[in-house]
C-alpha atoms as a PDB file:
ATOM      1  CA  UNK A   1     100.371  -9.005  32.858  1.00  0.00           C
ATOM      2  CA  UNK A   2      97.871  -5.839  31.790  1.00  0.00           C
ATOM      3  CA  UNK A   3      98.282  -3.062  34.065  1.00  0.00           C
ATOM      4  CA  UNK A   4      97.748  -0.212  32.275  1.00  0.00           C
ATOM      5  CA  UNK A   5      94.662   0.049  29.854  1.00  0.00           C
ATOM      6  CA  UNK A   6      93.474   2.806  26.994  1.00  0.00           C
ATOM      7  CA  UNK A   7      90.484   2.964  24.998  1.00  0.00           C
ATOM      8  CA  UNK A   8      90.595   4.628  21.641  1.00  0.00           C
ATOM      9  CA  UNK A   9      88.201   6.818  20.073  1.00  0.00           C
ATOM     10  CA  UNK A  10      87.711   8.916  16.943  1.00  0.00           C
ATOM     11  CA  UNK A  11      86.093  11.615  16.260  1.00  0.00           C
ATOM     12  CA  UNK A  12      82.709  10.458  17.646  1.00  0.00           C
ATOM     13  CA  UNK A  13      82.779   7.989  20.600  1.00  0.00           C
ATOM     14  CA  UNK A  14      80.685   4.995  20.823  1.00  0.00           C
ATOM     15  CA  UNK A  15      78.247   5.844  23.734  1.00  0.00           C
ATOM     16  CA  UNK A  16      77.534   1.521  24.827  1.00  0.00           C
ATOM     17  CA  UNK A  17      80.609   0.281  23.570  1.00  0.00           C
ATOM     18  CA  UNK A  18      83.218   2.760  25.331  1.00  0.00           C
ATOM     19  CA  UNK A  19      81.050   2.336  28.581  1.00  0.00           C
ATOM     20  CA  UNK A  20      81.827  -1.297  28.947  1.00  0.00           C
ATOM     21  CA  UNK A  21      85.564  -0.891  28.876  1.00  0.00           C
ATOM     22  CA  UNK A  22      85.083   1.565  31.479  1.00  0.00           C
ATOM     23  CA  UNK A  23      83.380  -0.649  33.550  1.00  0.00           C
ATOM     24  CA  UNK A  24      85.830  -3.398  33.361  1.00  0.00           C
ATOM     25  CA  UNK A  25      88.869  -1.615  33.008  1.00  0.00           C
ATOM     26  CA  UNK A  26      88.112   1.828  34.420  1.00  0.00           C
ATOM     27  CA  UNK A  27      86.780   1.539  37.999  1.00  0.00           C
ATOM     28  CA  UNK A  28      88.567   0.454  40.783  1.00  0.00           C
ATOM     29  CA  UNK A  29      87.443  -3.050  42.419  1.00  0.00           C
ATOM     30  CA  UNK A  30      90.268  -3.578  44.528  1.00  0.00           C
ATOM     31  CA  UNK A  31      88.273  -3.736  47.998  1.00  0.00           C
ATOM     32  CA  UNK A  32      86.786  -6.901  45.893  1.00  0.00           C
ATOM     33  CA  UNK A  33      89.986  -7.895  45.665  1.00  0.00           C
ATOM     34  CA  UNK A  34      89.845  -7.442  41.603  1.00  0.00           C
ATOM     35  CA  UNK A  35      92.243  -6.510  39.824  1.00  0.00           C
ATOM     36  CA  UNK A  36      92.637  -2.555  38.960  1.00  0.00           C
ATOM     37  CA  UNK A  37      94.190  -0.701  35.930  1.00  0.00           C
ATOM     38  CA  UNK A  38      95.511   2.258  35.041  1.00  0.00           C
ATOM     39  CA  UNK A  39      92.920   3.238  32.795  1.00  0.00           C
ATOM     40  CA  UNK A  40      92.865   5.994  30.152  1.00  0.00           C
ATOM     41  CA  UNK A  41      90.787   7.125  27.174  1.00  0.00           C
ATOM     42  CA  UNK A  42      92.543   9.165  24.502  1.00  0.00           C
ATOM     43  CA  UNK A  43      91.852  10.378  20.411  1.00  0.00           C
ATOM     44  CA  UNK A  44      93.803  11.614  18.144  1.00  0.00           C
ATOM     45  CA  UNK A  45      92.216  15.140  18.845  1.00  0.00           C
ATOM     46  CA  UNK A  46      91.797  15.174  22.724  1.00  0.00           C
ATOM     47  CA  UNK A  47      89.296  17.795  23.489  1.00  0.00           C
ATOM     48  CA  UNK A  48      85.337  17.688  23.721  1.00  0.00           C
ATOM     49  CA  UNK A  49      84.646  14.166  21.716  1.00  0.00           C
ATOM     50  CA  UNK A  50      80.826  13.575  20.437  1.00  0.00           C
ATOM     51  CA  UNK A  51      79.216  10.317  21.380  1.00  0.00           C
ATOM     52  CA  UNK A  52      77.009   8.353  19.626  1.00  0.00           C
ATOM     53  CA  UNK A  53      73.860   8.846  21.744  1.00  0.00           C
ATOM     54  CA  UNK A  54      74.537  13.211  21.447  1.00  0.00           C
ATOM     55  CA  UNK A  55      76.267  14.125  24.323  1.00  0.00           C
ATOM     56  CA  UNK A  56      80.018  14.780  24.621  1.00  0.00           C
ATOM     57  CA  UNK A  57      83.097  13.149  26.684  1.00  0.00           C
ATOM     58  CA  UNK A  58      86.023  14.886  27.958  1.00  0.00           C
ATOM     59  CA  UNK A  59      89.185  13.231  26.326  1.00  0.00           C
ATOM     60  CA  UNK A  60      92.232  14.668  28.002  1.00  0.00           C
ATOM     61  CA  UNK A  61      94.872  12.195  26.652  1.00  0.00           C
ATOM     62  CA  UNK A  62      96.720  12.294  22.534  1.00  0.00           C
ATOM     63  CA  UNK A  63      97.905   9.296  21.064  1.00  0.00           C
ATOM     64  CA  UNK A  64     101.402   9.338  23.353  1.00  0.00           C
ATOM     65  CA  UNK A  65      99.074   7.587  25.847  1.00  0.00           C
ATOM     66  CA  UNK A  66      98.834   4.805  23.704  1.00  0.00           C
ATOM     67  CA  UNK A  67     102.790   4.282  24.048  1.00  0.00           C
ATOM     68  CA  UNK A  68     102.796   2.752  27.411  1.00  0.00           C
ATOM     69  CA  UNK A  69      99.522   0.754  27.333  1.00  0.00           C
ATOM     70  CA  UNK A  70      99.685  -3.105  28.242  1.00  0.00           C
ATOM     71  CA  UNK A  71      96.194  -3.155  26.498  1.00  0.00           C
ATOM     72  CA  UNK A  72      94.862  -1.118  23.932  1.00  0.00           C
ATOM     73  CA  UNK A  73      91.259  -1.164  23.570  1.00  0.00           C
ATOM     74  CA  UNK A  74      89.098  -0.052  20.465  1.00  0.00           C
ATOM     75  CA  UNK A  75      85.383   0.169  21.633  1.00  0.00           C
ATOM     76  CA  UNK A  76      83.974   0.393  17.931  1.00  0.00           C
ATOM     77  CA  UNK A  77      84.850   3.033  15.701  1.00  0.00           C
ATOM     78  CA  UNK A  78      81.383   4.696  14.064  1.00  0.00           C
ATOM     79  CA  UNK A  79      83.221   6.425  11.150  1.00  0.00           C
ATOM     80  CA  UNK A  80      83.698   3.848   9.047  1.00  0.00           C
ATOM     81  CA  UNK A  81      83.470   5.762   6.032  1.00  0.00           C
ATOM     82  CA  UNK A  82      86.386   8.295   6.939  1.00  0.00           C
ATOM     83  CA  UNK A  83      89.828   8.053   6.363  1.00  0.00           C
ATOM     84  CA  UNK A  84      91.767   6.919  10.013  1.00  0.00           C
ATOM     85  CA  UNK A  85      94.182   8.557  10.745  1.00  0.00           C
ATOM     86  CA  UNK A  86      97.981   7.441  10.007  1.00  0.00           C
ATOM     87  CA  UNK A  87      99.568   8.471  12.976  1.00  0.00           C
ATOM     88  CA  UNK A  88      96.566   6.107  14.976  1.00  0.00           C
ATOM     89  CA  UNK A  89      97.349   2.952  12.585  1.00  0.00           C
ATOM     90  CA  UNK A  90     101.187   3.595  13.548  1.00  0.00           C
ATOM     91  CA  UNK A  91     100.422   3.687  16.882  1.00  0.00           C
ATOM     92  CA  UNK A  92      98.453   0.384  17.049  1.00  0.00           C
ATOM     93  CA  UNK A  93     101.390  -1.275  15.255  1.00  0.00           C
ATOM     94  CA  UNK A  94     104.044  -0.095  17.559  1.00  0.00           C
ATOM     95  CA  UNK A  95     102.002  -1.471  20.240  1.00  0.00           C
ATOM     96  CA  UNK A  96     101.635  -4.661  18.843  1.00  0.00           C
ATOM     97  CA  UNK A  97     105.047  -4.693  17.852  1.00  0.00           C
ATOM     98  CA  UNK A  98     106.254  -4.294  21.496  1.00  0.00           C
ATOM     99  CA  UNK A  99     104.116  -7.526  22.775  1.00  0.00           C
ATOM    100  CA  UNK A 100     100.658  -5.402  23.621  1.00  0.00           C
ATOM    101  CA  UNK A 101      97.428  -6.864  23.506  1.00  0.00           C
ATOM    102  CA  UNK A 102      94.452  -4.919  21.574  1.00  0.00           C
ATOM    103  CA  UNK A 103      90.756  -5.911  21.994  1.00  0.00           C
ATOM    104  CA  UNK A 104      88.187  -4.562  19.463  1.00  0.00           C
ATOM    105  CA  UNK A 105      84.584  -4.348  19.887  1.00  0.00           C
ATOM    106  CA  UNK A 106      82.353  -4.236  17.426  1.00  0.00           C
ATOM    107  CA  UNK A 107      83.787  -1.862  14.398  1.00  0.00           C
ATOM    108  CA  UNK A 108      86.642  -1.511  16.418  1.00  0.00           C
ATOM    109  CA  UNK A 109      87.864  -4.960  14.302  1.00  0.00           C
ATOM    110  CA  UNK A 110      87.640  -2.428  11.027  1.00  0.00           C
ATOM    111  CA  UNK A 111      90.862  -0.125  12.847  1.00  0.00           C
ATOM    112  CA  UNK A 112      92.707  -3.110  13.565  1.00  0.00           C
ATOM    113  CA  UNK A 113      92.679  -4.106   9.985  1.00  0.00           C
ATOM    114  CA  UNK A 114      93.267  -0.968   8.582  1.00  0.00           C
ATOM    115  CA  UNK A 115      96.241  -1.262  10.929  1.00  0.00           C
ATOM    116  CA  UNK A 116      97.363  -4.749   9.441  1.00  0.00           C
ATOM    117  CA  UNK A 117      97.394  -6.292  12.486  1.00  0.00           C
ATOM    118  CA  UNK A 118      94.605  -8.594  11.374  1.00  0.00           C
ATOM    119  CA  UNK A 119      96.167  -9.912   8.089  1.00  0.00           C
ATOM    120  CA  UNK A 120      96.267 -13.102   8.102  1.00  0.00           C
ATOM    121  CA  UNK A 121      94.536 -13.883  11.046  1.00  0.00           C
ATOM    122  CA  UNK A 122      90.604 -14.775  12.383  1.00  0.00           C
ATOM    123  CA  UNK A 123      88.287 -11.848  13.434  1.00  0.00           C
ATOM    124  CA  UNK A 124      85.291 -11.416  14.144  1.00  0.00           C
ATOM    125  CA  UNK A 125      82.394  -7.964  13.902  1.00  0.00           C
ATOM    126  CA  UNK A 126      78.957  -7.043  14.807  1.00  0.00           C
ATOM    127  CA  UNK A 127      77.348 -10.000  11.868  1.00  0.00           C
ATOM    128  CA  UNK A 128      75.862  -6.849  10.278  1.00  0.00           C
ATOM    129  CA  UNK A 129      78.929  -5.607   9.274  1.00  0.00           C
ATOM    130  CA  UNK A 130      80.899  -8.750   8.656  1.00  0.00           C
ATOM    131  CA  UNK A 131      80.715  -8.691   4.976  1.00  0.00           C
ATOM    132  CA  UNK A 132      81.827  -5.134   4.905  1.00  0.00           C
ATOM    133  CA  UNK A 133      85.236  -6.020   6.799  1.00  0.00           C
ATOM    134  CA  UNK A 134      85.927  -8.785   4.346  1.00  0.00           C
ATOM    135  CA  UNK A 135      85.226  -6.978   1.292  1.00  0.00           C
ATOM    136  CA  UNK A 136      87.231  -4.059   2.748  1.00  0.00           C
ATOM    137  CA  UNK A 137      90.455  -5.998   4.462  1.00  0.00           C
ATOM    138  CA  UNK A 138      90.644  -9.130   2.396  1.00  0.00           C
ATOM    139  CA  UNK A 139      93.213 -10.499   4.179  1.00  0.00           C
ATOM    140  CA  UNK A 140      91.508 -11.105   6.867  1.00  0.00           C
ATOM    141  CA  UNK A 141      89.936 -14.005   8.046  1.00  0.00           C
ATOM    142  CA  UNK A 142      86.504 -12.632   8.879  1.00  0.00           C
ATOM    143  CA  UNK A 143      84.104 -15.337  10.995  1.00  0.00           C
ATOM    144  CA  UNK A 144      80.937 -13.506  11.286  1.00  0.00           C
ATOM    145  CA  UNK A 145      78.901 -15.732  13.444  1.00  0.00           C
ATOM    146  CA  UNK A 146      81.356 -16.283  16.576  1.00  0.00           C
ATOM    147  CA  UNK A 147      80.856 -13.893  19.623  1.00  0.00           C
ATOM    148  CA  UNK A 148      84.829 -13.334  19.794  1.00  0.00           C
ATOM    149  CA  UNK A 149      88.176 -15.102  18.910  1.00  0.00           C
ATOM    150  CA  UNK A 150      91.802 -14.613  19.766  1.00  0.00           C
ATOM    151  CA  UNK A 151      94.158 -14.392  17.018  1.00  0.00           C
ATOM    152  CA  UNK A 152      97.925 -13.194  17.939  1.00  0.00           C
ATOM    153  CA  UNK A 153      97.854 -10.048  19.901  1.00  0.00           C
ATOM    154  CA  UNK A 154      93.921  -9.455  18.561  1.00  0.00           C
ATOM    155  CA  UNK A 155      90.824 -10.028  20.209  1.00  0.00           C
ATOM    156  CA  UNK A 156      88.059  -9.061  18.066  1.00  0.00           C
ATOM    157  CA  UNK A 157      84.107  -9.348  19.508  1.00  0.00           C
ATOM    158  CA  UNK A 158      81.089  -9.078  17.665  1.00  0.00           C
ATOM    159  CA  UNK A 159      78.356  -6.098  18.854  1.00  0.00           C
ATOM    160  CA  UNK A 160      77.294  -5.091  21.948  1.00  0.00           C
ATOM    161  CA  UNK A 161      77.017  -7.544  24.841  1.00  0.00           C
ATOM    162  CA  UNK A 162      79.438  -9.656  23.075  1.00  0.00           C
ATOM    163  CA  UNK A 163      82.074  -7.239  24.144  1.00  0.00           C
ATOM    164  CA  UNK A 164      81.570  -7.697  27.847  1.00  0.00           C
ATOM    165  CA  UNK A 165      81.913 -11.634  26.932  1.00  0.00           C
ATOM    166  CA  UNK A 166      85.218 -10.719  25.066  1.00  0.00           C
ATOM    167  CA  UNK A 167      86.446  -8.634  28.124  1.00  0.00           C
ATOM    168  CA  UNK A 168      85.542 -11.283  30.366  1.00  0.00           C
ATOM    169  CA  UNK A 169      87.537 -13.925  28.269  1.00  0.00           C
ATOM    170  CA  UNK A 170      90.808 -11.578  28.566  1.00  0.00           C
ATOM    171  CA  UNK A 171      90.257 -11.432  32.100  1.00  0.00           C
ATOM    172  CA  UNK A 172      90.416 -15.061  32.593  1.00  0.00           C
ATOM    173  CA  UNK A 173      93.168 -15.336  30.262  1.00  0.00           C
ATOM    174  CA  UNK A 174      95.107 -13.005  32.755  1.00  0.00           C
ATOM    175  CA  UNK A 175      93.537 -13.755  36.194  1.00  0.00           C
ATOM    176  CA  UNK A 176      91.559 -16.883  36.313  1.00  0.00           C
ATOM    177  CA  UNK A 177      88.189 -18.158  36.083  1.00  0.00           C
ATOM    178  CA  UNK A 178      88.012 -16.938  39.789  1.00  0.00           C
ATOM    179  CA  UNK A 179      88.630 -13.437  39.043  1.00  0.00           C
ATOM    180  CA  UNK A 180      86.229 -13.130  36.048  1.00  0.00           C
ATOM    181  CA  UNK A 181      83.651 -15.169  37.817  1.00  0.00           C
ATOM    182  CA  UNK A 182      83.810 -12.465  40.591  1.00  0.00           C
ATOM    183  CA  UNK A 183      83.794  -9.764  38.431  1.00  0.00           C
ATOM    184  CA  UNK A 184      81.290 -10.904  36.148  1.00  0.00           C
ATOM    185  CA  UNK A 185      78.731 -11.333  39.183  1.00  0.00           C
ATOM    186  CA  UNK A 186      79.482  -7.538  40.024  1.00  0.00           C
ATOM    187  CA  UNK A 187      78.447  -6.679  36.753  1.00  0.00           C
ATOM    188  CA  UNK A 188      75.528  -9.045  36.525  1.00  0.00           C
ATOM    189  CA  UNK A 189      76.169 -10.956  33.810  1.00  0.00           C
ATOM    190  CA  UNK A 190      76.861 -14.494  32.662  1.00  0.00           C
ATOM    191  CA  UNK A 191      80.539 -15.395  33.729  1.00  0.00           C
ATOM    192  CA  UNK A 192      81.198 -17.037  30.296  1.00  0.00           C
ATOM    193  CA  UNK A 193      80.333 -17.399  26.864  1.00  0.00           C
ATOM    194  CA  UNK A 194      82.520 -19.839  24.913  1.00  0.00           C
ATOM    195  CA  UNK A 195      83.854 -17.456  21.790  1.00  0.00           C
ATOM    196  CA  UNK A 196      82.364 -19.689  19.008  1.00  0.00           C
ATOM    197  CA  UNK A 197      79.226 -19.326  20.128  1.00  0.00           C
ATOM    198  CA  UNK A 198      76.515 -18.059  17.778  1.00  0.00           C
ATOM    199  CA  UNK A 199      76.095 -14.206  17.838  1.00  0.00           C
ATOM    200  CA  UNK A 200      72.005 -14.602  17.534  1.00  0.00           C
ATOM    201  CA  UNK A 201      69.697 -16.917  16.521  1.00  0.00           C
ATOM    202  CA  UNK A 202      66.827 -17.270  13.806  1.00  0.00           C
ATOM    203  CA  UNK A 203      63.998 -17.815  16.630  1.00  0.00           C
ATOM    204  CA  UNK A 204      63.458 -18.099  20.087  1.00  0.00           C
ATOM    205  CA  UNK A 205      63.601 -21.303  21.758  1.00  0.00           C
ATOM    206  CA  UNK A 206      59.657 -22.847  21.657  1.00  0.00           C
ATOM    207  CA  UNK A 207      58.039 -23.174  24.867  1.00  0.00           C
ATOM    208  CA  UNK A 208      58.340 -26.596  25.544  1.00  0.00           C
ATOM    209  CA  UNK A 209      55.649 -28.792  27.141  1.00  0.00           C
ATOM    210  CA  UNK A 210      57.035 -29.776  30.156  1.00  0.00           C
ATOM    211  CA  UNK A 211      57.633 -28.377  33.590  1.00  0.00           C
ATOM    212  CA  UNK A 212      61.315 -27.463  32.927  1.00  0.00           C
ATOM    213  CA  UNK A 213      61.486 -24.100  31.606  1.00  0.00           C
ATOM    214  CA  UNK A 214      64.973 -23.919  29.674  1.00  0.00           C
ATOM    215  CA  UNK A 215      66.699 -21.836  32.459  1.00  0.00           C
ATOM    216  CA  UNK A 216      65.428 -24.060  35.100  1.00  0.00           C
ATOM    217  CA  UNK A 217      67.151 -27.174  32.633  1.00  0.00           C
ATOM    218  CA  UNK A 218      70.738 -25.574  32.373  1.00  0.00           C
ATOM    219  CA  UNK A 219      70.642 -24.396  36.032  1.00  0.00           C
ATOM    220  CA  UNK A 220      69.652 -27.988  36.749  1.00  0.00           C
ATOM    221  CA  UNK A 221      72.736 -29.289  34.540  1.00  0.00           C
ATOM    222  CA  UNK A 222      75.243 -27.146  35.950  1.00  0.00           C
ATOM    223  CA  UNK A 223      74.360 -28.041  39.378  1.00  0.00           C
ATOM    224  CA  UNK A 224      75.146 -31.910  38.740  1.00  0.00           C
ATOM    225  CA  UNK A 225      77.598 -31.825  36.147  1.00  0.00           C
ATOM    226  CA  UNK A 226      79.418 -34.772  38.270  1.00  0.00           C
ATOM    227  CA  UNK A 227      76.686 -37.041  36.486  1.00  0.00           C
ATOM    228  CA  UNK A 228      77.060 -38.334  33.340  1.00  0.00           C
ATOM    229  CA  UNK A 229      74.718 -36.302  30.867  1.00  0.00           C
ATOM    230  CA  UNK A 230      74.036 -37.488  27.896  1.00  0.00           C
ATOM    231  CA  UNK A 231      72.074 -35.830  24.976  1.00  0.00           C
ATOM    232  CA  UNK A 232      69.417 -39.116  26.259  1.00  0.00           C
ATOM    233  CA  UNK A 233      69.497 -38.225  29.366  1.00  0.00           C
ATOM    234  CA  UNK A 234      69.030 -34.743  29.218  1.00  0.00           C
ATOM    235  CA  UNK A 235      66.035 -35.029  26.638  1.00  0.00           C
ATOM    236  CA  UNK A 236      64.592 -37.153  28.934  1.00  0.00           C
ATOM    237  CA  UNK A 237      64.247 -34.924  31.661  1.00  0.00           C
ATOM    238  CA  UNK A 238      63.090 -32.540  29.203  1.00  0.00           C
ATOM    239  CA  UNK A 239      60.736 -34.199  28.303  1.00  0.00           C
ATOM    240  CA  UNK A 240      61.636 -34.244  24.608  1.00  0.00           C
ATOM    241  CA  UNK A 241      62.989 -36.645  22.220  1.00  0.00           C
ATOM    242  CA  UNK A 242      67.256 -36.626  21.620  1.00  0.00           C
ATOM    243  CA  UNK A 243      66.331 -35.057  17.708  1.00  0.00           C
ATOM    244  CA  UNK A 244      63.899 -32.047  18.904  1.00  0.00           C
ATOM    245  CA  UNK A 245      66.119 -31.581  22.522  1.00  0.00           C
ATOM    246  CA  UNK A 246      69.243 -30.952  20.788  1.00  0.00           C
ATOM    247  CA  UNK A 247      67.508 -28.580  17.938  1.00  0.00           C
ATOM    248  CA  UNK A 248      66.158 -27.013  20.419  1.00  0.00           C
ATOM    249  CA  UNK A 249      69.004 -26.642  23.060  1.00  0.00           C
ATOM    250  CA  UNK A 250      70.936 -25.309  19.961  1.00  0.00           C
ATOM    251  CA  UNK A 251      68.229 -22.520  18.809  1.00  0.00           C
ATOM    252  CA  UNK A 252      68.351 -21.306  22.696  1.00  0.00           C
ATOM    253  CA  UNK A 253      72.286 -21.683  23.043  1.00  0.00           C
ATOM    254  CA  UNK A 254      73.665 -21.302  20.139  1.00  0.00           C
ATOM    255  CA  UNK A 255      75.679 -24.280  20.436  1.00  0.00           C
ATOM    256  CA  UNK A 256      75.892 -27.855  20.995  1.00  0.00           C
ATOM    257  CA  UNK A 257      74.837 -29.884  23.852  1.00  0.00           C
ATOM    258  CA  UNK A 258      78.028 -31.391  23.924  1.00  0.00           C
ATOM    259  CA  UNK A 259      80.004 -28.301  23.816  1.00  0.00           C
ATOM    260  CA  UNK A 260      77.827 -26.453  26.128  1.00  0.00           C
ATOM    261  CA  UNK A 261      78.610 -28.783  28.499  1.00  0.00           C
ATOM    262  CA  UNK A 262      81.901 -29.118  28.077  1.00  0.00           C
ATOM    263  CA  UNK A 263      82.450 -25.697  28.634  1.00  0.00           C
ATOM    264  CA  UNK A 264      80.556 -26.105  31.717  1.00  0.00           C
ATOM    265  CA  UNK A 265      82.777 -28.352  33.117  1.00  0.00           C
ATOM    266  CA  UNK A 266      85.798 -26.434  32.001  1.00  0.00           C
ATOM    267  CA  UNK A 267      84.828 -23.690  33.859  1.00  0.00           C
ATOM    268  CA  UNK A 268      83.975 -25.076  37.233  1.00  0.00           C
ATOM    269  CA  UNK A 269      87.563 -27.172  36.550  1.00  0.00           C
ATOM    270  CA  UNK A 270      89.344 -24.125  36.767  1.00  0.00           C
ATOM    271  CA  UNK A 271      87.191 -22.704  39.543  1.00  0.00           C
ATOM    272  CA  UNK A 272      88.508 -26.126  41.985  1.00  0.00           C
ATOM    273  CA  UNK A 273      91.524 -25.842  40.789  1.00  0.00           C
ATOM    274  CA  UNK A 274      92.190 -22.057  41.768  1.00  0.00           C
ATOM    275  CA  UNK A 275      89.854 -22.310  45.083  1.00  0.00           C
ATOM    276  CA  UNK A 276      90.982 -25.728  46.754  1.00  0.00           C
ATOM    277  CA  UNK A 277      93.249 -28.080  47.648  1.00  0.00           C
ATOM    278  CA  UNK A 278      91.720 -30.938  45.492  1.00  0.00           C
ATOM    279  CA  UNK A 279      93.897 -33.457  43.425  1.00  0.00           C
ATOM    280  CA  UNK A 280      93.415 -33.193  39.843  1.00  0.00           C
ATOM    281  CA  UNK A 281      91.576 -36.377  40.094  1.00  0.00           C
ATOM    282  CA  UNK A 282      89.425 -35.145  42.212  1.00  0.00           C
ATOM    283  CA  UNK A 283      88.876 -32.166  40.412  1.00  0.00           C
ATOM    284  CA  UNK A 284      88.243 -34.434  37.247  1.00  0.00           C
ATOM    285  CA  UNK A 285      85.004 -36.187  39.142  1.00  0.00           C
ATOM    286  CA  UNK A 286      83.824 -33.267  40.569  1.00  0.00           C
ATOM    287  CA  UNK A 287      83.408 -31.749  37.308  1.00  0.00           C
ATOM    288  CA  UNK A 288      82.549 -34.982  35.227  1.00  0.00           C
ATOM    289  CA  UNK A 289      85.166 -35.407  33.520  1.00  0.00           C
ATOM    290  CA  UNK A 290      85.358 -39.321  34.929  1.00  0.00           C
ATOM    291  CA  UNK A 291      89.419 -39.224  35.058  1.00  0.00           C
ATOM    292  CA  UNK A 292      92.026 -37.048  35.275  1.00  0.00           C
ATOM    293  CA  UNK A 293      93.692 -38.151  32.148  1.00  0.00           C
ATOM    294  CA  UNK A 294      90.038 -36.831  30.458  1.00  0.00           C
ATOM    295  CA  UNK A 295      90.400 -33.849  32.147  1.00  0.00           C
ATOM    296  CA  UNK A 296      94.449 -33.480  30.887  1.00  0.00           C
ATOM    297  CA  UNK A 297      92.910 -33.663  27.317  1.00  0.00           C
ATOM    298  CA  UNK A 298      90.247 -31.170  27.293  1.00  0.00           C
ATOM    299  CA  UNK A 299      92.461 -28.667  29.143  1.00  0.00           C
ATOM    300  CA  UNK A 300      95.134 -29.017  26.558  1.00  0.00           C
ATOM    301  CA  UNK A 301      92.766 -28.806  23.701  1.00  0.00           C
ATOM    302  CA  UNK A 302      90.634 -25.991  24.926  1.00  0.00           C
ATOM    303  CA  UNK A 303      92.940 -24.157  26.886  1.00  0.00           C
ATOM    304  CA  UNK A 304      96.137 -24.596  25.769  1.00  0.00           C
ATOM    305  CA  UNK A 305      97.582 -25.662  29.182  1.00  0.00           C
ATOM    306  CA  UNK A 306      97.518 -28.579  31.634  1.00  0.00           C
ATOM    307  CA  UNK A 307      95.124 -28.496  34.821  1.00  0.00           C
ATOM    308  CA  UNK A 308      98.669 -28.561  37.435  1.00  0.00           C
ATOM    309  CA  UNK A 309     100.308 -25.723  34.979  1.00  0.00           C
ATOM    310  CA  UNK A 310      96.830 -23.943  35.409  1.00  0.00           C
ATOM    311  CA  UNK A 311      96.822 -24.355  39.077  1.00  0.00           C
ATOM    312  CA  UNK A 312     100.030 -22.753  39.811  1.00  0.00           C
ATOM    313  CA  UNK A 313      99.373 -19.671  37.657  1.00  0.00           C
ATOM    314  CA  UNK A 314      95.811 -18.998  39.191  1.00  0.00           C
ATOM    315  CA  UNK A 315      95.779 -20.486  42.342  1.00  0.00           C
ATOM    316  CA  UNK A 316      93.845 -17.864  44.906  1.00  0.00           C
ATOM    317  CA  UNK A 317      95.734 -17.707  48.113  1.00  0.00           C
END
């Protein structure tokens, strides 16, 4: 379980990316009833740190801080061009070693390989420097259009916004889709995108001629995801035909109907399974799934753990 959290920085901090760690990690929630953390930011030269955006942070905490960290956090890492510093890369492997977790946003993927913790292994960067990290670290496995994956004790996000998806993921890996739901609506986002989604797209979605706006279409399929939706189905409503709906539902999502909605149903799975009393059969027809033996299949595949082993590690009492 992560109690105790620490974000890294270098000799310049990075202003957006340091600032969402904070936010999930760093302020206490607990009258929510969220989880909190003993949360820390240190450098291997605490003192006055320069940010990206020119103003300075106060880094009180050295490298020792890093020692007793459940999570260590690397909220990109601007310098790429400069030499890191050996007793940081030391201190990322000894905390690997000892069974912590480290999540990397952005650049922060480019410390984790110069730390070999990412040989071998899938990770992901901002897509603009994706070809960078793979000429640099060969041994890694670099997949540059995924918002984040999981590989060992390394979770790697692309830029940005895609680390508040990664954070999000970690969170529901430790707490429950309940947990991250409810913290993802304090921080007004969406409460999940599916790691192998697409980190942009080419074009916007086209205005389509009918009265469904594309919001209005995947509020409209989350709210009935008990029905069976079909690409046919769902194109019809849209007005569109299968071919040009699922183009288009892939240019605005970045992924596939199918898996969209699969996620979908995933998620609001492990939402009735941590908030009620439902049978897992019951829990497989409210979320579409038809059966529970459907529902036993996509839970193993996608998460790695059956929907009764699920309940009694999340269940909200």
């Amino acid at each position: 379980m992560i109690r105790d959290v620490v974000a890294v920085v270098g000799d310049v901090a990075a202003t957006f990316e340091l600032g969402i760690v904070c936010q999930v990690f760093g302020l206490d929630r607990s009258d929510d009833d969220l989880p909190g953390y003993d949360f820390a930011v240190c450098a291997p030269e605490p003192g006055l740190v320069p940010t990206t955006s020119g103003f300075a942070v106060q880094v009180e905490h050295g490298l020792d801080r890093i020692a007793r960290a459940d999570l260590v956090t690397v909220p990109a890492w601007p310098a790429l061009d400069a030499p890191v510093p050996e007793p940081l890369l030391a201190a990322l492997r000894a905390a690997a070693e000892r069974g912590a977790r480290v999540l990397t946003i952005c650049t922060g993927a480019f410390l984790a390989a110069a730390a070999g913790l990412l040989d071998g292994r899938r990770a992901t960067t901002h897509w603009q420097f994706a070809g960078l990290l793979a000429r640099a670290h060969p041994r890694v496995r670099v997949e540059p259009d995924i918002l984040y994956v999981c590989d060992g004790p390394v979770l790697s996000s692309a830029g940005a916004a895609a680390g508040i998806d990664a954070c999000l993921h970690l969170i529901r890996l430790e707490h429950g889709a309940a947990t991250a739901n409810a913290l993802a609506r304090r921080l007004v986002v969406p409460a999940h995108r599916a790691g192998g989604q697409a980190q942009y797209v080419e074009s916007p979605m086209p205005p389509p001629r009918t009265p469904y706006e594309p919001a209005e279409l995947l509020d409209w399929i989350i709210r009935h995801l008990d029905r069976p939706l079909t690409v046919d189905v769902l194109a019809a409503r849209a007005a569109m035909s299968p071919r040009t709906f699922a183009r288009r539902f892939k240019a605005l999502t970045g992924t596939t109907p199918h898996r969209w909605l699969l996620e979908q149903r995933l998620r609001l799975a492990e939402e009735l399974l941590e908030t009620t009393e439902l049978s897992v059969e019951a829990v497989a027809a409210r979320a579409g799934f038809g059966g529970a033996d459907t529902l036993r299949h996509h839970f193993a595949a996608r998460r790695g753990i059956a929907p009764a082993a699920y309940r009694r590690a999340f269940r909200r009492r």
